[in-house]
C-alpha atoms as a PDB file:
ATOM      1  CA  UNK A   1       0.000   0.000   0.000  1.00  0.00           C
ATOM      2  CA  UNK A   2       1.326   3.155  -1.141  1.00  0.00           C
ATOM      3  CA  UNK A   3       2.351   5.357   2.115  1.00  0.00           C
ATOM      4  CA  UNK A   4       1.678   2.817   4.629  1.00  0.00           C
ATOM      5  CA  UNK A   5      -0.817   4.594   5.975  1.00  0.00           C
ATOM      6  CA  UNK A   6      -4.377   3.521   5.415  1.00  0.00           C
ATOM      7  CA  UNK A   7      -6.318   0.882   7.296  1.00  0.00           C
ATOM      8  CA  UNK A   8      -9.838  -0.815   5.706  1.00  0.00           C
ATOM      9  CA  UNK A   9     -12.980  -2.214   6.896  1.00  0.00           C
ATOM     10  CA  UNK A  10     -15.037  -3.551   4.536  1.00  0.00           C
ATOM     11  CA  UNK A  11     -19.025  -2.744   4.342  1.00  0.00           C
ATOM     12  CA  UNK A  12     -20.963  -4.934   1.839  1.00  0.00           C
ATOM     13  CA  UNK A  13     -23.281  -1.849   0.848  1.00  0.00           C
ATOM     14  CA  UNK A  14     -22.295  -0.129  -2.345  1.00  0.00           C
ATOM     15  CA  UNK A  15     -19.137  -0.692  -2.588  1.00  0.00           C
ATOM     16  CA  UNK A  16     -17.880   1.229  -0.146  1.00  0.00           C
ATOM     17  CA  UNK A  17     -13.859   1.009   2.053  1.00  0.00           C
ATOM     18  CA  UNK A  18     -14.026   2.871   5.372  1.00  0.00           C
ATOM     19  CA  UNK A  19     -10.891   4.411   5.169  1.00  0.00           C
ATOM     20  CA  UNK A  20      -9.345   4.994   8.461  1.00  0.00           C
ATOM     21  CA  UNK A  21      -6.304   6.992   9.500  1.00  0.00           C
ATOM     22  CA  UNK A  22      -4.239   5.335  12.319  1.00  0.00           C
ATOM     23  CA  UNK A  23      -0.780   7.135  11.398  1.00  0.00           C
ATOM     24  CA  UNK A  24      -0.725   9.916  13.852  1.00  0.00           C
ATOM     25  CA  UNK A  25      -3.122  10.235  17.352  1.00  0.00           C
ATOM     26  CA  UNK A  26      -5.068  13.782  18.375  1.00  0.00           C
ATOM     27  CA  UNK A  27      -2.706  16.774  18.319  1.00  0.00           C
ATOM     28  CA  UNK A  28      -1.655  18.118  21.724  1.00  0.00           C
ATOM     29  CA  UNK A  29      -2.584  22.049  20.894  1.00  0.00           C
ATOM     30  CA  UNK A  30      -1.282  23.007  24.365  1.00  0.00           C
ATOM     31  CA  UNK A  31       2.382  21.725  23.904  1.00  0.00           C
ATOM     32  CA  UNK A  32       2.452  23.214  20.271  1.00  0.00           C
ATOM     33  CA  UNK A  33       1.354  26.680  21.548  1.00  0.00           C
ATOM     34  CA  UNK A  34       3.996  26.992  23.992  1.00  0.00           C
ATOM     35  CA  UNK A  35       6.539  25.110  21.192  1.00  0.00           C
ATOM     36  CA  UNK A  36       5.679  27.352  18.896  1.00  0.00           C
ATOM     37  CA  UNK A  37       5.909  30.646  21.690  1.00  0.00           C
ATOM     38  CA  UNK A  38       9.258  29.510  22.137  1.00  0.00           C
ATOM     39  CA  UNK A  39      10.170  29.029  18.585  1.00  0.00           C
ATOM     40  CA  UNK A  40       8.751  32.719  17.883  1.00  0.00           C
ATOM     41  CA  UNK A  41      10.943  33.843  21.423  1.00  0.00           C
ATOM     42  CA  UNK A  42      13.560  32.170  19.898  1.00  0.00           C
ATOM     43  CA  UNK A  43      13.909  33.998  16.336  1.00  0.00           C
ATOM     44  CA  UNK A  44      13.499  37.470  18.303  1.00  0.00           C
ATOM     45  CA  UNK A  45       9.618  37.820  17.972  1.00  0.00           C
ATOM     46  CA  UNK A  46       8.012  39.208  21.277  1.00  0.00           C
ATOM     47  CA  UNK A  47       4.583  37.552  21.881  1.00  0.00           C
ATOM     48  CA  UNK A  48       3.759  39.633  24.541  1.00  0.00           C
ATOM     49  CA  UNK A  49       2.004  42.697  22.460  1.00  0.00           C
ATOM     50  CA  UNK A  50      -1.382  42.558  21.651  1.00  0.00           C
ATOM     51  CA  UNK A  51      -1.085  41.471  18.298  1.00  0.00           C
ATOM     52  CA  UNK A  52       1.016  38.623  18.751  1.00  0.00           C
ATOM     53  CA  UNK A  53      -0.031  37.365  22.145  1.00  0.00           C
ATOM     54  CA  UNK A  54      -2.404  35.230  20.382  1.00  0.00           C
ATOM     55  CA  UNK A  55      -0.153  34.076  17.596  1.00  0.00           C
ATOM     56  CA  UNK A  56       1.397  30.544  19.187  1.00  0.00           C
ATOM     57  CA  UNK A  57      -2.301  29.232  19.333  1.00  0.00           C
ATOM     58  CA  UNK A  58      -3.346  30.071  16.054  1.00  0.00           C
ATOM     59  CA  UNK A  59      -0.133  28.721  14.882  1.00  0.00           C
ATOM     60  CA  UNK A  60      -0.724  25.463  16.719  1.00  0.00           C
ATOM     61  CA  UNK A  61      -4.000  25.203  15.280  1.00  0.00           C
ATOM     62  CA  UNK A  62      -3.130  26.061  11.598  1.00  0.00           C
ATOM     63  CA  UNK A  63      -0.888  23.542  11.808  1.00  0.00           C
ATOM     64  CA  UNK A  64      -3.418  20.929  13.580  1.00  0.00           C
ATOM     65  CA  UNK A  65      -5.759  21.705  10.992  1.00  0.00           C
ATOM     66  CA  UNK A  66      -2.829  21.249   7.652  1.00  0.00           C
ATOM     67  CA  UNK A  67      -2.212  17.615   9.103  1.00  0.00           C
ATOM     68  CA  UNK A  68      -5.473  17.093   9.676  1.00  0.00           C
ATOM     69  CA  UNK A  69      -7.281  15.461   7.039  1.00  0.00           C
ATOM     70  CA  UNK A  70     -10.650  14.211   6.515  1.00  0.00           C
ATOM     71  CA  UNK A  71     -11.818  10.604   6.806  1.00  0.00           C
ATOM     72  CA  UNK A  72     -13.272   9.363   3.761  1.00  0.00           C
ATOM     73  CA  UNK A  73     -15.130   6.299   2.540  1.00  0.00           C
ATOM     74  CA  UNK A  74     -14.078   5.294  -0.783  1.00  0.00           C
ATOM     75  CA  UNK A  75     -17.171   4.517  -2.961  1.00  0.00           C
ATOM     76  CA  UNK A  76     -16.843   1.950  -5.470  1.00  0.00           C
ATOM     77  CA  UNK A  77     -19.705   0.581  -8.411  1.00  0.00           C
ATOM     78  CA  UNK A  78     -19.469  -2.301 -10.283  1.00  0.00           C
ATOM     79  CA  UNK A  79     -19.041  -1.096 -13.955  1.00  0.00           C
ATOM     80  CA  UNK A  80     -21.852  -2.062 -15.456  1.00  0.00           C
ATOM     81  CA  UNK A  81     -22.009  -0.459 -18.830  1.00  0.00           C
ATOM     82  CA  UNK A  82     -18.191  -1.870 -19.540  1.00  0.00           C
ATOM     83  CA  UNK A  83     -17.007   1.604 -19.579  1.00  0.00           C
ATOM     84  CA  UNK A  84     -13.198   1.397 -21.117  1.00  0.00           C
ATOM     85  CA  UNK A  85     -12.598   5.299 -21.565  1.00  0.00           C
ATOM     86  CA  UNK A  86     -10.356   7.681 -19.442  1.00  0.00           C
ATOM     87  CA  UNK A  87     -12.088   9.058 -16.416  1.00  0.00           C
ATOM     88  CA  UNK A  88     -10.094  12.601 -15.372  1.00  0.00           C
ATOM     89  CA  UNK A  89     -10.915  14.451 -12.798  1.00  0.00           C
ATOM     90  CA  UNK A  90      -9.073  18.003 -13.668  1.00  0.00           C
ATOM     91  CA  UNK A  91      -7.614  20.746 -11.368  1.00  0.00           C
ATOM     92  CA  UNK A  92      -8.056  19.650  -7.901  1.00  0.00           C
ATOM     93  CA  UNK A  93      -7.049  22.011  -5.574  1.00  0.00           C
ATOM     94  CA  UNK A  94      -3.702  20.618  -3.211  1.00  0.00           C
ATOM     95  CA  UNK A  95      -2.445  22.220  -0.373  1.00  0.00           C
ATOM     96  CA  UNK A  96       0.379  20.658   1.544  1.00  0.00           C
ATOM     97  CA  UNK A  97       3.530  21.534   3.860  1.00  0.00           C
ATOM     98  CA  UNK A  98       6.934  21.238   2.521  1.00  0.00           C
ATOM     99  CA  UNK A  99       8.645  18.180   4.974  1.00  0.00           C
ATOM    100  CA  UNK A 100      12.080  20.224   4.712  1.00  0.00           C
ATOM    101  CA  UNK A 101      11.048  23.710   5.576  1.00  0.00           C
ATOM    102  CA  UNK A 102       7.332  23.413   6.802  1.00  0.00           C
ATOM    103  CA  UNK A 103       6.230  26.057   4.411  1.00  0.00           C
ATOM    104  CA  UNK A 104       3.159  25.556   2.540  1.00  0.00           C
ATOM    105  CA  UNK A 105       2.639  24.252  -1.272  1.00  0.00           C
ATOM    106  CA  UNK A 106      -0.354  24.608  -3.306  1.00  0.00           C
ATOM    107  CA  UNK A 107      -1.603  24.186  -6.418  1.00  0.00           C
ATOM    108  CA  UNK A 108      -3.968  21.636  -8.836  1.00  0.00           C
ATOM    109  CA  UNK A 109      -3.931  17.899  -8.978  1.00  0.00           C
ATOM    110  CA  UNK A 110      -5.204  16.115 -12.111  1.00  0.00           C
ATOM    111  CA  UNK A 111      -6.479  12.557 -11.658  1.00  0.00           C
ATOM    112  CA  UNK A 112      -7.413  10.029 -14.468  1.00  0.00           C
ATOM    113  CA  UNK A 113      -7.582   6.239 -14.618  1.00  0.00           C
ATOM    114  CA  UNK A 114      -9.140   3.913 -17.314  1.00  0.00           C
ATOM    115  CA  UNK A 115     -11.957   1.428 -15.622  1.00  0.00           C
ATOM    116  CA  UNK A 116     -11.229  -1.749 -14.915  1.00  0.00           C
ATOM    117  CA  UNK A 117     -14.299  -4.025 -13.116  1.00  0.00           C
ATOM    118  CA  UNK A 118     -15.256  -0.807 -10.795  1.00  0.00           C
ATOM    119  CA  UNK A 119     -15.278   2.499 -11.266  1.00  0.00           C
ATOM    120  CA  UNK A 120     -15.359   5.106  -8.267  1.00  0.00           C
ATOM    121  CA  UNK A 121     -16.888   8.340  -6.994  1.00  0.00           C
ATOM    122  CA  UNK A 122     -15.690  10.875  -8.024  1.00  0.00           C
ATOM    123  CA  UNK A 123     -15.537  13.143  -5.277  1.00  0.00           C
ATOM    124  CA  UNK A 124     -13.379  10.123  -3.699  1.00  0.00           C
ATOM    125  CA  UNK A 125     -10.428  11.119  -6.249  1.00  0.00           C
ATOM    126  CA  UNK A 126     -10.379  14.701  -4.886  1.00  0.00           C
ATOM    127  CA  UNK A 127     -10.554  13.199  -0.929  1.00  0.00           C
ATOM    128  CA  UNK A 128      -7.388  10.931  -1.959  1.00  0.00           C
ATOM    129  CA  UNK A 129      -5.463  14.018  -2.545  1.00  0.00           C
ATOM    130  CA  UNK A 130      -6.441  15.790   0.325  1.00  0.00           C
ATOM    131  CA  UNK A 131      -5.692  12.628   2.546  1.00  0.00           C
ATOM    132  CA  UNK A 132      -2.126  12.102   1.342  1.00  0.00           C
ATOM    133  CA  UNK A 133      -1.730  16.160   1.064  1.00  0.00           C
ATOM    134  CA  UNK A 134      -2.257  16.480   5.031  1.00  0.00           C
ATOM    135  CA  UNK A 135       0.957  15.643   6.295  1.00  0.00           C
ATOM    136  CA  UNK A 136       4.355  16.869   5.723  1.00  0.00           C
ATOM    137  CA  UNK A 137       5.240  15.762   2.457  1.00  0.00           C
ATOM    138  CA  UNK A 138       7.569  15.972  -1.093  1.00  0.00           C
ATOM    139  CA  UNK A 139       5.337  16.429  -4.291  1.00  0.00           C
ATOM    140  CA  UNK A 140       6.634  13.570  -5.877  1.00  0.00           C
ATOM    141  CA  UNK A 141       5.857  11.624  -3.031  1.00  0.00           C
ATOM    142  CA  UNK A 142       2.157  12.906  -2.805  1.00  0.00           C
ATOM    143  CA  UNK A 143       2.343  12.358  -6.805  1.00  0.00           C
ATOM    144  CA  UNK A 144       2.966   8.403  -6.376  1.00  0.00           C
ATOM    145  CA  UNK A 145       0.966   8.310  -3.457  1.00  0.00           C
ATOM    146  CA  UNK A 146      -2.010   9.143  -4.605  1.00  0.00           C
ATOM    147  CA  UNK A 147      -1.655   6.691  -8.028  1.00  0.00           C
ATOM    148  CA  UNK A 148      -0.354   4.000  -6.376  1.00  0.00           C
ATOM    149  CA  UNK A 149      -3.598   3.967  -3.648  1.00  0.00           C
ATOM    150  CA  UNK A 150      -5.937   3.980  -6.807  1.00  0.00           C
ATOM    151  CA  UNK A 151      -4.111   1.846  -8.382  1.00  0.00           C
ATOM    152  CA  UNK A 152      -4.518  -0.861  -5.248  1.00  0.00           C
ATOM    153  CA  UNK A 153      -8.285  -0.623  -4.704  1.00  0.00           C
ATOM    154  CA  UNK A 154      -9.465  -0.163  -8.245  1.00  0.00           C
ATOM    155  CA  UNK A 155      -7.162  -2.355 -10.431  1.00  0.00           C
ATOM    156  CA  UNK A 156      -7.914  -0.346 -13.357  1.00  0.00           C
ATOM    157  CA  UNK A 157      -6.539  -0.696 -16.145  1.00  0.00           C
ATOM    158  CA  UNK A 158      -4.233   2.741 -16.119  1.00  0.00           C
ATOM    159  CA  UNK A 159      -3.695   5.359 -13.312  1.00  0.00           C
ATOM    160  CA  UNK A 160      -2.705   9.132 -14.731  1.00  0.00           C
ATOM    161  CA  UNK A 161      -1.551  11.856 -11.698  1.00  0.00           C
ATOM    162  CA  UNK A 162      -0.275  15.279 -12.282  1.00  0.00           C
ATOM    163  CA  UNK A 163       0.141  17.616  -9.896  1.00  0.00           C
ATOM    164  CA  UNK A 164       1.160  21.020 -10.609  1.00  0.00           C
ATOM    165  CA  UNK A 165       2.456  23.463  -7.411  1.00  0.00           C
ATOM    166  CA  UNK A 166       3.903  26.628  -6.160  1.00  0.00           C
ATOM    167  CA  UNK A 167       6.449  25.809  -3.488  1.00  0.00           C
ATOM    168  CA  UNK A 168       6.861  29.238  -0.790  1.00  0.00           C
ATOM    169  CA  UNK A 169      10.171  27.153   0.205  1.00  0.00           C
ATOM    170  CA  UNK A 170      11.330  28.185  -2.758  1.00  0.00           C
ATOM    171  CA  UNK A 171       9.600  31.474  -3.769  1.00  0.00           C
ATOM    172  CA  UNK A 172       9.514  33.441  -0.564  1.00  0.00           C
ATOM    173  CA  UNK A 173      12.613  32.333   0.681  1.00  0.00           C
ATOM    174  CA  UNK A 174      16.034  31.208  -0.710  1.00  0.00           C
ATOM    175  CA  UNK A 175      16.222  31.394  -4.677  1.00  0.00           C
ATOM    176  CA  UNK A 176      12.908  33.754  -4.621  1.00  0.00           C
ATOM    177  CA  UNK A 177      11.587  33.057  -7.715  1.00  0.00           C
ATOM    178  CA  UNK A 178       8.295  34.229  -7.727  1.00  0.00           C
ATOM    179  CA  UNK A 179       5.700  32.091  -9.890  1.00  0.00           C
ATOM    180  CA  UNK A 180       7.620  28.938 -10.193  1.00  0.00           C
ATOM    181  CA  UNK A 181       5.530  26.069 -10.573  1.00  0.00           C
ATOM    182  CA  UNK A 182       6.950  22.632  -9.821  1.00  0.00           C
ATOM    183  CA  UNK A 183       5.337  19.453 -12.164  1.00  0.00           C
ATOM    184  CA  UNK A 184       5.091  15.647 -11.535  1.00  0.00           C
ATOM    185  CA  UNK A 185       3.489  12.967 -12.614  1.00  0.00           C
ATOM    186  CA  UNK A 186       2.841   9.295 -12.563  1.00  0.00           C
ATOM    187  CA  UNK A 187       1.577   7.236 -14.428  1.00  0.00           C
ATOM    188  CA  UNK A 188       0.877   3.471 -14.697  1.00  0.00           C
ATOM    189  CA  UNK A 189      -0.616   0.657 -16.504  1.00  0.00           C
ATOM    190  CA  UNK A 190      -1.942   1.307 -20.319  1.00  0.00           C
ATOM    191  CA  UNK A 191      -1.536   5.322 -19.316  1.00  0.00           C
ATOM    192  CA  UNK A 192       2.565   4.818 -19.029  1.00  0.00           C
ATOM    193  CA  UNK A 193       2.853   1.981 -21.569  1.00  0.00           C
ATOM    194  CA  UNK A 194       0.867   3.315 -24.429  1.00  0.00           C
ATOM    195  CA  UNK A 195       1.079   6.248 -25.975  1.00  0.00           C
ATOM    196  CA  UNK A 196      -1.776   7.339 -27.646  1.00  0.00           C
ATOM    197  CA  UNK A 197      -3.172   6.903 -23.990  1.00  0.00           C
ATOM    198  CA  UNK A 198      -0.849   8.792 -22.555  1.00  0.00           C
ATOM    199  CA  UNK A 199      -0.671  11.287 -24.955  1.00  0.00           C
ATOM    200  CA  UNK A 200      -4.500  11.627 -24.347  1.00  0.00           C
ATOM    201  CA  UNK A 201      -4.424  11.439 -20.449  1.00  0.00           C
ATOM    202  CA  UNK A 202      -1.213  14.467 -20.781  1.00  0.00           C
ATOM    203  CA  UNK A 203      -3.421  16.093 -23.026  1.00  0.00           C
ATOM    204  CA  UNK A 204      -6.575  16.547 -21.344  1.00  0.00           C
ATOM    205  CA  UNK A 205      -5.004  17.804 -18.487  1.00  0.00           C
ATOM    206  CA  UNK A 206      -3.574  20.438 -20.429  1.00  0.00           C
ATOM    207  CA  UNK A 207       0.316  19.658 -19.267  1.00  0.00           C
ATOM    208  CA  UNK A 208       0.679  17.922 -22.808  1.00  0.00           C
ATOM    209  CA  UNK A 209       2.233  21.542 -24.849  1.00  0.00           C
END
């Protein structure tokens, strides 16, 4: 399983995985606020005026909230009318942390994948982003994260991911170049090893130039 992260219960309605998040227990917000007092204290930033005595907290829980993501149940139907043509789900929104520098990344994630026996709610590809985006992470991590899991519980017959980001690690700090955008992308089954497929898949999610 790709990130060794997810647990599953089966339920025999619709198709549907619980998907249940056993990687990290509840955040202690108390012992981040002072952590993050300290860190503040520490790089010469009073918290004692009036508009930073409240800064720790809401630092604690921005942070609780970034590596918090939702639970999810991912929906699965049998496919029924043979469907054999890509499904892409384009521009989802990603927000993540940078695991080197704990500064934020956002940006779009395009998911495709051509059926196999089930096909999946769609909703569900946008959740698997934001699951595997709520942690401290690389983006080509999050990139083979989020194919590989689809890959797993669908067994389609290709998997497509691109996701394309602005790293704050590297525009608001260090090199400082404003507008960058960072692309990855996996891809797997008929979407890698054919290439009318993947020129299709590249193409509809308007990386392909």
């Amino acid at each position: 399983m790709a990130g060794g992260v997810l647990h599953e219960a089966k339920r025999p309605v619709g198709g549907a995985l619980r998907v249940i998040d056993e990687s990290r227990g509840g955040a202690d917000l108390a012992a981040a606020e002072r952590a993050a007092g300290d860190f503040l204290r520490a790089l010469g930033v009073p918290t004692d005026s009036a508009g930073l005595r409240e800064t720790p907290a809401r630092m604690a829980q921005a942070y609780a909230e970034l590596f918090a993501p939702r639970p999810f149940d991912l929906t699965t139907f049998p496919n029924d009318e043979g469907y054999d043509e890509l499904v892409l789900a384009r521009a989802i929104p990603v927000r993540s942390v940078c695991e080197h520098h704990l500064l934020p990344f956002t940006g779009v994630a395009h998911v495709g994948y051509l059926p196999g026996d089930r096909i999946v709610g769609l909703s569900k590809l946008a959740r698997v982003v934001e699951h595997f985006a709520g942690r401290p992470q690389v983006q080509e991590r999050l990139t083979r994260q989020v194919a590989g899991w689809l890959a797993d519980r669908l067994h389609p017959a290709g998997v497509g991911v691109v996701i394309e980001a602005e790293h704050t690690c590297m525009t608001l700090r260090g090199v400082r170049a404003a507008g960058s955008t960072t692309v990855t992308s996996t891809l797997l089954g008929v979407l890698r090893a054919d290439d009318r497929s993947r020129q299709e898949f590249l193409a509809g999610t308007g990386t392909h130039r």
